[in-house]
Protein backbone atom coordinates (compact mmCIF):
# COMPACT_ATOMS: atom_id res chain seq x y z
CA UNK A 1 0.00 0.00 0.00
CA UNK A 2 1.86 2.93 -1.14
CA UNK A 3 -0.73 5.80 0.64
CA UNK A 4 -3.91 6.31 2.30
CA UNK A 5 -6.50 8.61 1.32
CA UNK A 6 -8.87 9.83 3.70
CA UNK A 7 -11.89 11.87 2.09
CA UNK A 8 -14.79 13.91 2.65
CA UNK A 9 -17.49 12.84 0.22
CA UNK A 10 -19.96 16.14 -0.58
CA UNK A 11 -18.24 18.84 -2.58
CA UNK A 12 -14.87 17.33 -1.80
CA UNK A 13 -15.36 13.97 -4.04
CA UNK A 14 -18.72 14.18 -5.47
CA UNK A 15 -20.00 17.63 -6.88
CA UNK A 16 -21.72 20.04 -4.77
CA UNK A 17 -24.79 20.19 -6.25
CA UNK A 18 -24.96 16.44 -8.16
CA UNK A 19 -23.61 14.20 -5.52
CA UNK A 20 -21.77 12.50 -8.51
CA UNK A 21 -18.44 11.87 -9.29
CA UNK A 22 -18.94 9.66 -12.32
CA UNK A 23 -16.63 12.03 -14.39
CA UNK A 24 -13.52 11.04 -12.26
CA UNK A 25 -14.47 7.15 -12.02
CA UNK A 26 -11.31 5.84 -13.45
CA UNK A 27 -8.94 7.96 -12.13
CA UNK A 28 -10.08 6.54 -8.77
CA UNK A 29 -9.87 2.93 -10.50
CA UNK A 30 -6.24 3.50 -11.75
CA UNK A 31 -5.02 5.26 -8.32
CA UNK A 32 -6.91 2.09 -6.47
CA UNK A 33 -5.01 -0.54 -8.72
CA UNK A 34 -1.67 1.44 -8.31
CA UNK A 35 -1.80 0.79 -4.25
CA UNK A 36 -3.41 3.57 -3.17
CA UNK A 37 -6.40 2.78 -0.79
CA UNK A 38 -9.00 5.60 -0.77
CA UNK A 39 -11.05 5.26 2.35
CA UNK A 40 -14.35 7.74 2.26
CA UNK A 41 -14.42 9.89 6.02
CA UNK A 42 -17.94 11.76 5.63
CA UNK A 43 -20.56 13.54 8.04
CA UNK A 44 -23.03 10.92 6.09
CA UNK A 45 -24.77 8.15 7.51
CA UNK A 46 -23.71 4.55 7.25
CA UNK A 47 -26.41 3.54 4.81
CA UNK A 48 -25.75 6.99 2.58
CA UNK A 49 -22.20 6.26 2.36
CA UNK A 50 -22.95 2.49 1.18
CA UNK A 51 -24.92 4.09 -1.46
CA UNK A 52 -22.19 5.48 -2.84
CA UNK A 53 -19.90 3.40 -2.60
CA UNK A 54 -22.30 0.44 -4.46
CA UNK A 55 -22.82 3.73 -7.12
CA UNK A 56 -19.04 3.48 -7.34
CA UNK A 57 -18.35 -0.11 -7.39
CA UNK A 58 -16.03 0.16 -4.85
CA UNK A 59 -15.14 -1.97 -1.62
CA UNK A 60 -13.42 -0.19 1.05
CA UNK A 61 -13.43 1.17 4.37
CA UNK A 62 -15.39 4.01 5.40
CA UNK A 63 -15.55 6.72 8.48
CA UNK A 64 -19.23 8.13 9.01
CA UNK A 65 -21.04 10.27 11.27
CA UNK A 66 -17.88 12.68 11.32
CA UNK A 67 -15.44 9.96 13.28
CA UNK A 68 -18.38 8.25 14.88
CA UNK A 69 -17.73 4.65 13.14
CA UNK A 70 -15.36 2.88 11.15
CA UNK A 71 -17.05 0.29 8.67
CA UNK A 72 -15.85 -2.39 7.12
CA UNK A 73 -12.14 -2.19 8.34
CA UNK A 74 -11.52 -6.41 7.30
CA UNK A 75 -12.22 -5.13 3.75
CA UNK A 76 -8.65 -4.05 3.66
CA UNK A 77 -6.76 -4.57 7.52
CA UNK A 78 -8.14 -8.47 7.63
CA UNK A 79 -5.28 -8.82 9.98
CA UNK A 80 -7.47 -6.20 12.77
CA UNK A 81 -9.81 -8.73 14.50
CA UNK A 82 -12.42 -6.02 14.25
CA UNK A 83 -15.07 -5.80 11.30
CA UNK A 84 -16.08 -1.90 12.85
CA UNK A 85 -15.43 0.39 15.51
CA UNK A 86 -17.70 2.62 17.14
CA UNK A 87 -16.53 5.83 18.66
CA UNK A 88 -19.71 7.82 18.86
CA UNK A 89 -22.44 7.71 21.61
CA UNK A 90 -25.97 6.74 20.45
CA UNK A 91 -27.98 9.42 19.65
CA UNK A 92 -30.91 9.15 21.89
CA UNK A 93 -27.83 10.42 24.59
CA UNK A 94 -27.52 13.68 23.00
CA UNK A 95 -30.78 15.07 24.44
CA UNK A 96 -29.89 13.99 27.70
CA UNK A 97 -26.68 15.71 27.86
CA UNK A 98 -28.14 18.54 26.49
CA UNK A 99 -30.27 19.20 28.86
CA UNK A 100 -27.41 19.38 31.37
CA UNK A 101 -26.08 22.18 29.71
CA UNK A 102 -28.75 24.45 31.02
CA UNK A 103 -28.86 27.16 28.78
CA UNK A 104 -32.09 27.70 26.93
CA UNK A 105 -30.99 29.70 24.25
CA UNK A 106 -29.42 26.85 22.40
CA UNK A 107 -33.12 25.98 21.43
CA UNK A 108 -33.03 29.81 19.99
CA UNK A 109 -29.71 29.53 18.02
CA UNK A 110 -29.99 25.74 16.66
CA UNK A 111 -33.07 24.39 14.84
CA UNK A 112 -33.03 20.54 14.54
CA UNK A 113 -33.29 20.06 11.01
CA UNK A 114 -35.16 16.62 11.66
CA UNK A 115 -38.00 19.17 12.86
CA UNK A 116 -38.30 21.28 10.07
CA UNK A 117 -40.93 20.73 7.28
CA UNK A 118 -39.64 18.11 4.54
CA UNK A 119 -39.33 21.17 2.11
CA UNK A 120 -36.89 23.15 4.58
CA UNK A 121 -34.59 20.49 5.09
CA UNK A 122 -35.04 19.66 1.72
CA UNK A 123 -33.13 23.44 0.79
CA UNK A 124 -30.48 22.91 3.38
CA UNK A 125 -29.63 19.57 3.02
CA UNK A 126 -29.90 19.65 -1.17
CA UNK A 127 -31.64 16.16 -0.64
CA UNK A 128 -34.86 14.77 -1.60
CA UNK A 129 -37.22 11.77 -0.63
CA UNK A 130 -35.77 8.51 0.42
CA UNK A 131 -32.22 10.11 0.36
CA UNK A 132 -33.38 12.98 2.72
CA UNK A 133 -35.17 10.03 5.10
CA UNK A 134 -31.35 8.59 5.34
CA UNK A 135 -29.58 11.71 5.64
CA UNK A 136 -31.83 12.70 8.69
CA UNK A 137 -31.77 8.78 10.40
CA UNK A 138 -28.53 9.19 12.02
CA UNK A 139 -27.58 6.99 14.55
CA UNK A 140 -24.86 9.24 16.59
CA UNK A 141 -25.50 12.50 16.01
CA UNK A 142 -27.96 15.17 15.27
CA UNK A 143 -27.82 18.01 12.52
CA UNK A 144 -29.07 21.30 13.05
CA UNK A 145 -29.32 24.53 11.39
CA UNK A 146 -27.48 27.16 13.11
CA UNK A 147 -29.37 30.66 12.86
CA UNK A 148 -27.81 32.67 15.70
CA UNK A 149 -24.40 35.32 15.22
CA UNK A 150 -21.60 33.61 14.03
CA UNK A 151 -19.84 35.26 16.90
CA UNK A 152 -21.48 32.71 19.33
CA UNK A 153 -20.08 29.91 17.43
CA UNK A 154 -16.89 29.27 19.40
CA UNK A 155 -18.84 30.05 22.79
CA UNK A 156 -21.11 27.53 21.86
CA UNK A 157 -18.47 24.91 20.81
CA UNK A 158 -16.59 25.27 24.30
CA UNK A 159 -19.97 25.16 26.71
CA UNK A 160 -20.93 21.93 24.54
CA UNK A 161 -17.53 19.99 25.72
CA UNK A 162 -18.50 20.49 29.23
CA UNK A 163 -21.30 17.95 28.83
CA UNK A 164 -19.71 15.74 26.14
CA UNK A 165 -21.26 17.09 22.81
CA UNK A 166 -18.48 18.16 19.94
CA UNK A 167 -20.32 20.59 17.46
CA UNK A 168 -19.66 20.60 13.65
CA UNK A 169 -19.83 22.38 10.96
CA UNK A 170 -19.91 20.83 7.62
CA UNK A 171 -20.89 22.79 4.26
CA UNK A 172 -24.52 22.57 4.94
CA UNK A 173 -25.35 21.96 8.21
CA UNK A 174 -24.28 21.72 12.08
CA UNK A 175 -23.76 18.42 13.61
CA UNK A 176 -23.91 17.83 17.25
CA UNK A 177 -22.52 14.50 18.55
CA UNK A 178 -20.01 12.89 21.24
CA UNK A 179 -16.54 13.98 21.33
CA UNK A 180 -15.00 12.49 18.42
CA UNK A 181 -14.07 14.10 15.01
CA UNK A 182 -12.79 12.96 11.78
CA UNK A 183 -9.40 12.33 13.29
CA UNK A 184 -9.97 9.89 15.57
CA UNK A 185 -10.97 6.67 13.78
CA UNK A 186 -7.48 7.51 11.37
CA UNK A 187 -5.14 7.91 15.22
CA UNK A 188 -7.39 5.12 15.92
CA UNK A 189 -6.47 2.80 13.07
CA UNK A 190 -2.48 4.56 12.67
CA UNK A 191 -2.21 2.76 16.54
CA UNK A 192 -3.71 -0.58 15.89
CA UNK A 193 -1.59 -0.99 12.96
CA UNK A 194 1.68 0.48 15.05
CA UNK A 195 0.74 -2.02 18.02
CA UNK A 196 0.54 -5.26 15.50
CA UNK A 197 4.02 -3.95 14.10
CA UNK A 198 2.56 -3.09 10.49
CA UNK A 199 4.11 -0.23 8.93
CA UNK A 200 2.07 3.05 8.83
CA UNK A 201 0.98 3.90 5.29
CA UNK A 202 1.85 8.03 4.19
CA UNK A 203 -1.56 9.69 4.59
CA UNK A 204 -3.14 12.38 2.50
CA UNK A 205 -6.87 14.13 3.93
CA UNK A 206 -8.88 15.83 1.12
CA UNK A 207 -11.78 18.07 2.44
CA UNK A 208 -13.45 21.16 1.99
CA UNK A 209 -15.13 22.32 5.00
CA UNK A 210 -14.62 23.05 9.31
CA UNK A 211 -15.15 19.55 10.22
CA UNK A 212 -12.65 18.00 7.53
CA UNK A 213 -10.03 20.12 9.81
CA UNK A 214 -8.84 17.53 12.32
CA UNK A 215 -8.84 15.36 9.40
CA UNK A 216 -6.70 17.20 7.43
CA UNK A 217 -4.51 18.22 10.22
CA UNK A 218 -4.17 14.40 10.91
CA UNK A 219 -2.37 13.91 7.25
CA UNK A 220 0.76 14.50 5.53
CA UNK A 221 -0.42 16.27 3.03
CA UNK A 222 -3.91 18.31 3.16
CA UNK A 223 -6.41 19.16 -0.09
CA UNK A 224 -8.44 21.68 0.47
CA UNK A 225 -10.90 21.58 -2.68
CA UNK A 226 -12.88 24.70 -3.41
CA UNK A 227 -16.69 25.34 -3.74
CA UNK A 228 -18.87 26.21 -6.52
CA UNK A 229 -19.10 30.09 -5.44
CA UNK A 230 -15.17 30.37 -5.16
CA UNK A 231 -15.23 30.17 -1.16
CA UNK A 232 -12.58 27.79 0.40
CA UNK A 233 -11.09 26.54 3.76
CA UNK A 234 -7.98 27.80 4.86
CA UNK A 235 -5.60 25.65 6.72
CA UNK A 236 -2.72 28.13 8.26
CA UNK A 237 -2.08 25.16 10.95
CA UNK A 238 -0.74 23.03 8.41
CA UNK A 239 2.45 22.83 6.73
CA UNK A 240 1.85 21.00 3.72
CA UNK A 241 -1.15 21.76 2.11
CA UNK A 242 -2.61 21.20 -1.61
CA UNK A 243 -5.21 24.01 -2.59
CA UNK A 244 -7.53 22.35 -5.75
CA UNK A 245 -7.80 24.88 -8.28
CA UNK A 246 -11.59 23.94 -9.27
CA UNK A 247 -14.31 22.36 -7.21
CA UNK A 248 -15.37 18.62 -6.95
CA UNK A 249 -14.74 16.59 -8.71
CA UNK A 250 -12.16 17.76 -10.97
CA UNK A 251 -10.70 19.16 -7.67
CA UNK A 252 -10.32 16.23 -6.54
CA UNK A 253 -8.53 14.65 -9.15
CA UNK A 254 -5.97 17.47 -9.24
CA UNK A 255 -5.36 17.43 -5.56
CA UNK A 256 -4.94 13.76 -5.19
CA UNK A 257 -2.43 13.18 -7.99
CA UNK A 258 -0.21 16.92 -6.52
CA UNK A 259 -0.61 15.72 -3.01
CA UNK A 260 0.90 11.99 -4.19
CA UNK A 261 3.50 13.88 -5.98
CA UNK A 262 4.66 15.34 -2.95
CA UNK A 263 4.71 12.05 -0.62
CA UNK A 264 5.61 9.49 -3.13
């Protein structure tokens, strides 16, 4: 295995708007067959991401729920005794912890997006019918749609931790879930295979929003990919970063093959 690639799947992989990246099929085909494992690590639920990956034909490992489970890890590491990991808390826990938190304007900032009218959630989440139903039937974590100043943001973020919760923000919505992030199935995964004496693959992290961060920060190299509008992530905290000079999935493509030029 010459590198791993950890990526986000909506506007960083498949297009913003199409949730396709049938354009860039083969080039994921020729990088899979030339030892590089691409392993999808995605806010999306488990049954969304298997979607996709069926739609791309391809067996492989996958993070969902932003860190909250790794899938199918024998797929690849048959020498880990473990099929998945769980590192999220079930969701029914969240309202419980929330209501230790104690502060009653969080009901005022947030709006669960699970209680919005189907056509609401249907504009924020660009989904519609039985892909919105899986997109909203997540198992560790709940989305939201934050509608409060953006100053509060980091305010919000720290009270959260007291009680447990880590918020995210992805490209389209706010997820609220136990204290993992996109980093910790990869540290995760790097240990297990450290522990069993396995050498530790070079690891790029292609993303393009807030909670790709600890992913990206978790990598050799970083790819931030751009969205449709021109907007894009900046990664000062990084030293080795990739910045895709067109949005998914052409992005990708470009990113993937500089970032390997770099580490390989």
């Amino acid at each position: 295995m010459k590198a791993i690639i950890f990526t986000d799947l909506d506007a960083s992989l498949l297009h913003e708007e199409t949730f396709s990246c049938a354009e860039i099929i083969d080039v994921l085909n020729t990088l899979l067959a030339d030892g590089v494992l691409i392993i999808p690590n995605t806010s999306k639920t488990e049954v969304e991401t298997r979607n996709v990956l069926e739609s791309l034909n391809l067996k492989t490992p996958f993070i969902v729920e932003n860190g909250a489970k790794l899938c199918d890890i024998q797929c690849v590491f048959q020498s880990i005794g473990e099929t998945d990991k769980e590192f999220g808390i079930d969701a029914s826990e969240l309202d419980t912890r929330l209501e230790k938190l104690g502060d009653l304007s969080f009901v005022s900032d947030f709006q669960p997006i699970t209680k919005s009218k189907p056509v609401k959630a249907s504009q924020i989440l660009g989904l519609t019918g039985v892909e919105l139903e899986e997109a909203l039937e997540r198992k560790y974590s709940s989305l939201y749609q934050y509608i409060g100043p953006k100053s509060k943001i980091p305010i919000w973020e720290k009270n959260l931790s007291k009680v447990g919760l880590n918020l995210s923000q992805g490209g389209r919505a706010f997820a609220l879930s136990g204290c993992h992030d996109k980093a910790t199935p990869m540290k995760w995964l790097s240990e297990k295979l450290v522990s069993m004496g396995q050498r530790l693959p070079k690891i790029i992290a292609i993303g393009d929003s807030n909670n790709d961060k600890p992913m990206m920060l978790a990598s050799a190299v970083a790819c931030v990919i751009p969205h449709q509008d021109g907007s894009r992530l900046t990664l000062p905290e990084h030293t080795c970063v990739v910045f895709a000079d067109e949005p998914a999935p052409f992005g990708w493509q470009h990113g993937a093959k500089k970032a390997l030029e770099i580490l390989l």
